[in-house]
C-alpha atoms as a PDB file:
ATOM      1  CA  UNK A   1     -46.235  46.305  28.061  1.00  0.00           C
ATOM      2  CA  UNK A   2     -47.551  42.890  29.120  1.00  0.00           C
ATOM      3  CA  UNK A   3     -44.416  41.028  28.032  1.00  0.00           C
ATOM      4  CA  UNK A   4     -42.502  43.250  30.188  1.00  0.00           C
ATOM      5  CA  UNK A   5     -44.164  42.740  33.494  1.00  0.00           C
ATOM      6  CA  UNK A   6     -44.435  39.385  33.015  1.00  0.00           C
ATOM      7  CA  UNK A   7     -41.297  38.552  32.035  1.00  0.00           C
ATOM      8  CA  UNK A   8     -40.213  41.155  35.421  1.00  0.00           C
ATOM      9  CA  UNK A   9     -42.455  38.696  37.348  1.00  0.00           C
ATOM     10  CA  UNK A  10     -40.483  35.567  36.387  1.00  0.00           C
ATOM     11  CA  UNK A  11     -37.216  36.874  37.000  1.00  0.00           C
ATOM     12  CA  UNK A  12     -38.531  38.143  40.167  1.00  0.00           C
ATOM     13  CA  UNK A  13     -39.836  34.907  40.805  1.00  0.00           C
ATOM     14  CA  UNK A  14     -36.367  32.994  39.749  1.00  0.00           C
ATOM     15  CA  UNK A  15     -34.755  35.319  42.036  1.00  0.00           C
ATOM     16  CA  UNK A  16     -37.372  34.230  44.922  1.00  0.00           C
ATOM     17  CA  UNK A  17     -36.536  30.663  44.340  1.00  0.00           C
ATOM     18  CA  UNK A  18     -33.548  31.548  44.346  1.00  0.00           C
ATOM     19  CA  UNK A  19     -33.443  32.758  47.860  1.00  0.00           C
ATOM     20  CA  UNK A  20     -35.516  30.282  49.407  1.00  0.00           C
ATOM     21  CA  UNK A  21     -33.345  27.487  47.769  1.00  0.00           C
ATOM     22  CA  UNK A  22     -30.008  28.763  49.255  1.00  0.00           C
ATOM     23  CA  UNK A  23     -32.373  29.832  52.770  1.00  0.00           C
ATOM     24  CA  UNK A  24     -33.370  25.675  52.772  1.00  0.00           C
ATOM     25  CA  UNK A  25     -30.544  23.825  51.564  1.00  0.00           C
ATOM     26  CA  UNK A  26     -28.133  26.301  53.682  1.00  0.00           C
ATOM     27  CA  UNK A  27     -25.725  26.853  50.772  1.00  0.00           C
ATOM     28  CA  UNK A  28     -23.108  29.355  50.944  1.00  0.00           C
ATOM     29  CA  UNK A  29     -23.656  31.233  47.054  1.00  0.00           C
ATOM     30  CA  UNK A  30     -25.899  33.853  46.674  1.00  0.00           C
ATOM     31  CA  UNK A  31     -29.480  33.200  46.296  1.00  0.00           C
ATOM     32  CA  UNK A  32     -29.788  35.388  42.948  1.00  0.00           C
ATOM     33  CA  UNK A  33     -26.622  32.792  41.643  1.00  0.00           C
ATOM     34  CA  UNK A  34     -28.993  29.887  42.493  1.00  0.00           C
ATOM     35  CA  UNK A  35     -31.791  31.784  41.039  1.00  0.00           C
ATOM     36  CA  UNK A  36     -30.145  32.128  37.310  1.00  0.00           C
ATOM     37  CA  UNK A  37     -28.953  28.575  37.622  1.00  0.00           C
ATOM     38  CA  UNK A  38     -32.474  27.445  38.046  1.00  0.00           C
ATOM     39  CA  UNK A  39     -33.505  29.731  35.096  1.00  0.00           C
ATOM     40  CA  UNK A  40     -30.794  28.173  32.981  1.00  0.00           C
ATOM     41  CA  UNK A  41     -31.943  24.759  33.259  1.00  0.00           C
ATOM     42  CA  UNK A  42     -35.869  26.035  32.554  1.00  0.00           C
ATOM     43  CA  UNK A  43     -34.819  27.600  29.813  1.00  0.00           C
ATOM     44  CA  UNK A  44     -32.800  24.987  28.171  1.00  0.00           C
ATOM     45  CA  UNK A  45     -35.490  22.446  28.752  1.00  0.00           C
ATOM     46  CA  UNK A  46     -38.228  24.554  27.773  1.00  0.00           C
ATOM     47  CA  UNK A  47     -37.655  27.684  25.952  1.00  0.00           C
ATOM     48  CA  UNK A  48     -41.034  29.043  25.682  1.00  0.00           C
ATOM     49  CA  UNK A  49     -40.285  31.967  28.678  1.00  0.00           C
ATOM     50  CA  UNK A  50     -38.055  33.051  26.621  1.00  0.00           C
ATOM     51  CA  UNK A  51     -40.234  35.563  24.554  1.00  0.00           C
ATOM     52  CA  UNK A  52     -41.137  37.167  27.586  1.00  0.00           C
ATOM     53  CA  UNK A  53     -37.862  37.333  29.282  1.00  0.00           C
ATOM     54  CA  UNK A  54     -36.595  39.415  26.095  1.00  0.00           C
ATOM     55  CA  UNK A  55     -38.252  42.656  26.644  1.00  0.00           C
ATOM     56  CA  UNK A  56     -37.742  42.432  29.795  1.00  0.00           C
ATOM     57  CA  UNK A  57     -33.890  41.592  29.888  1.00  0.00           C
ATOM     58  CA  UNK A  58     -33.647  44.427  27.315  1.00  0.00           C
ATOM     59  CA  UNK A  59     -35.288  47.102  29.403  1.00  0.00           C
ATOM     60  CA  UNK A  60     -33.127  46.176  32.086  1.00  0.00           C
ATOM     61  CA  UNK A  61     -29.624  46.317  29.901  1.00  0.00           C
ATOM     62  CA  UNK A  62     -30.711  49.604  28.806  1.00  0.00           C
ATOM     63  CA  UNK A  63     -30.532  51.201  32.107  1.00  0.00           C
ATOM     64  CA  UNK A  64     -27.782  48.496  34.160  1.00  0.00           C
ATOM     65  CA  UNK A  65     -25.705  51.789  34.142  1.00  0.00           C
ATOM     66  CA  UNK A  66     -28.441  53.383  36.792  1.00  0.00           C
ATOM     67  CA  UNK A  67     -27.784  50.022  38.736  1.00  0.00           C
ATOM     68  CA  UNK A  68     -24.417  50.635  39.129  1.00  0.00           C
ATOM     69  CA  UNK A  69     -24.665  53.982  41.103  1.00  0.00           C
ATOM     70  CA  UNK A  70     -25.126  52.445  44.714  1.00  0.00           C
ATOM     71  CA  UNK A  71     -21.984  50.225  44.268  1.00  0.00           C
ATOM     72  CA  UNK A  72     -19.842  52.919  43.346  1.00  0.00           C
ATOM     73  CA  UNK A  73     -21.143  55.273  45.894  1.00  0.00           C
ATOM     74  CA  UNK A  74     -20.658  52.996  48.125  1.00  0.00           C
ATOM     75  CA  UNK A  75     -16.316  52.698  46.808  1.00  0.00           C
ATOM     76  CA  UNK A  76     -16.478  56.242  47.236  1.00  0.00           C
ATOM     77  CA  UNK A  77     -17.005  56.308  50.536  1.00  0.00           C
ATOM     78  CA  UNK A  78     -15.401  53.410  51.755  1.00  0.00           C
ATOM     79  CA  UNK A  79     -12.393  54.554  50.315  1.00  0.00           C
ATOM     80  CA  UNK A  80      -9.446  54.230  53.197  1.00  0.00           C
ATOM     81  CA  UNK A  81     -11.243  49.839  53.426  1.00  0.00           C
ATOM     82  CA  UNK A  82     -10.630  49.322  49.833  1.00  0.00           C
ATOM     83  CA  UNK A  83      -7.480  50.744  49.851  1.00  0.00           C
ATOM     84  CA  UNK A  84      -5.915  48.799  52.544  1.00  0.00           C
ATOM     85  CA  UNK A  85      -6.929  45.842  50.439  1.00  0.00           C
ATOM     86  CA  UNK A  86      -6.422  46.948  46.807  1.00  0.00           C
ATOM     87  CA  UNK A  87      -3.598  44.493  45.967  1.00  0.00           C
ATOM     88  CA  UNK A  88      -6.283  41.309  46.832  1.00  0.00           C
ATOM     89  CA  UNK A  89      -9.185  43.551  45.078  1.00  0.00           C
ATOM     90  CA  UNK A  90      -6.498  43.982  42.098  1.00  0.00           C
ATOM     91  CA  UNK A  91      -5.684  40.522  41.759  1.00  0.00           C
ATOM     92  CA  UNK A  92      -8.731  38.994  41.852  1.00  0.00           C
ATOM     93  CA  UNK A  93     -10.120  41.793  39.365  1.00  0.00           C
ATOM     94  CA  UNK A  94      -7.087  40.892  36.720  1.00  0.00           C
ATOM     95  CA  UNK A  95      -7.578  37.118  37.365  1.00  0.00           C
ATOM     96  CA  UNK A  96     -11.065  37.174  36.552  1.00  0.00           C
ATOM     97  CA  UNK A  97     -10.364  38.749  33.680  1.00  0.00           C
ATOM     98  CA  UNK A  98      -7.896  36.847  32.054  1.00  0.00           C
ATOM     99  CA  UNK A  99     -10.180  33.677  33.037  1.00  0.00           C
ATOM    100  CA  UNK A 100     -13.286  35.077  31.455  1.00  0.00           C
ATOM    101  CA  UNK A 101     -11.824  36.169  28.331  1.00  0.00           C
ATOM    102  CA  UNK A 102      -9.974  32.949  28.029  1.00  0.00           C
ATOM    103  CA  UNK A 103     -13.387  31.056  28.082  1.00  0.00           C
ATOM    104  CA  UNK A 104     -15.171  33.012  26.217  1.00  0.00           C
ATOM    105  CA  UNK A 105     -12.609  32.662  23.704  1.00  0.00           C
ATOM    106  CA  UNK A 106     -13.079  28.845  23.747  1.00  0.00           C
ATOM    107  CA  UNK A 107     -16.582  29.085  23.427  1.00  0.00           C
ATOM    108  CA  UNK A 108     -16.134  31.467  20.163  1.00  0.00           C
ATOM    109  CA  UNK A 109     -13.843  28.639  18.813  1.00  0.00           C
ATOM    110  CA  UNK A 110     -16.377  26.241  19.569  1.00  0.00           C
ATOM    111  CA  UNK A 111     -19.133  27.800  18.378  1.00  0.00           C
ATOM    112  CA  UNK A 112     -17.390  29.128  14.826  1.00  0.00           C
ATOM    113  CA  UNK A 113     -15.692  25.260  14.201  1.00  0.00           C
ATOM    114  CA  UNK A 114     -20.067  24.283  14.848  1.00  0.00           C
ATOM    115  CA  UNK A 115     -21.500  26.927  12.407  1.00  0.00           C
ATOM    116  CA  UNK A 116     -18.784  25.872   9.445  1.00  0.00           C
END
């Protein structure tokens, strides 16, 4: 149970920097974007938050699906907006697809040609 709140605490607090960061150096990207990014390069020089981050990251995976219900009620009800622009919505949905499973394919064929 400790593990859990503190590793809630640091992503809350990654998230907080996050904020602030974007709030001082008036950047246009979301402060939780900044947030990870700041986690990333803690946790690739120091990887010792990473015990605690795991229960925590896999308590929140377990229920993402519950964070999902605003955004689609939301869709639901905004309905007539999103269709007058579903062909923008639709491209950038298949785009970022394509893009994402092309790089993640690349870093499977990097990562397989390393473990050999």
């Amino acid at each position: 149970m400790k593990k859990l709140v503190v590793g809630l605490l640091i992503l809350v607090f990654f998230h907080g920097l996050g904020e602030q960061g974007v709030k001082w150096l008036e950047l246009e990207v979301p402060g939780q974007l900044l947030g990870m990014i700041l986690l990333l390069v803690v946790l690739s020089v120091n990887n010792s938050l990473l015990s605690w981050l795991e229960s925590a990251s896999s308590q929140l995976i377990r229920y993402i699906g519950l964070l999902f219900v605003p955004v689609t009620t939301g869709a639901f009800f905004l309905g007539p907006e999103i269709a007058g622009q579903f062909p923008q919505i639709a491209a950038v949905l298949i785009g970022s697809t394509i893009v994402a499973q092309w790089f993640m394919g690349l870093v499977i064929r990097a990562v397989s040609k390393s473990n050999e």
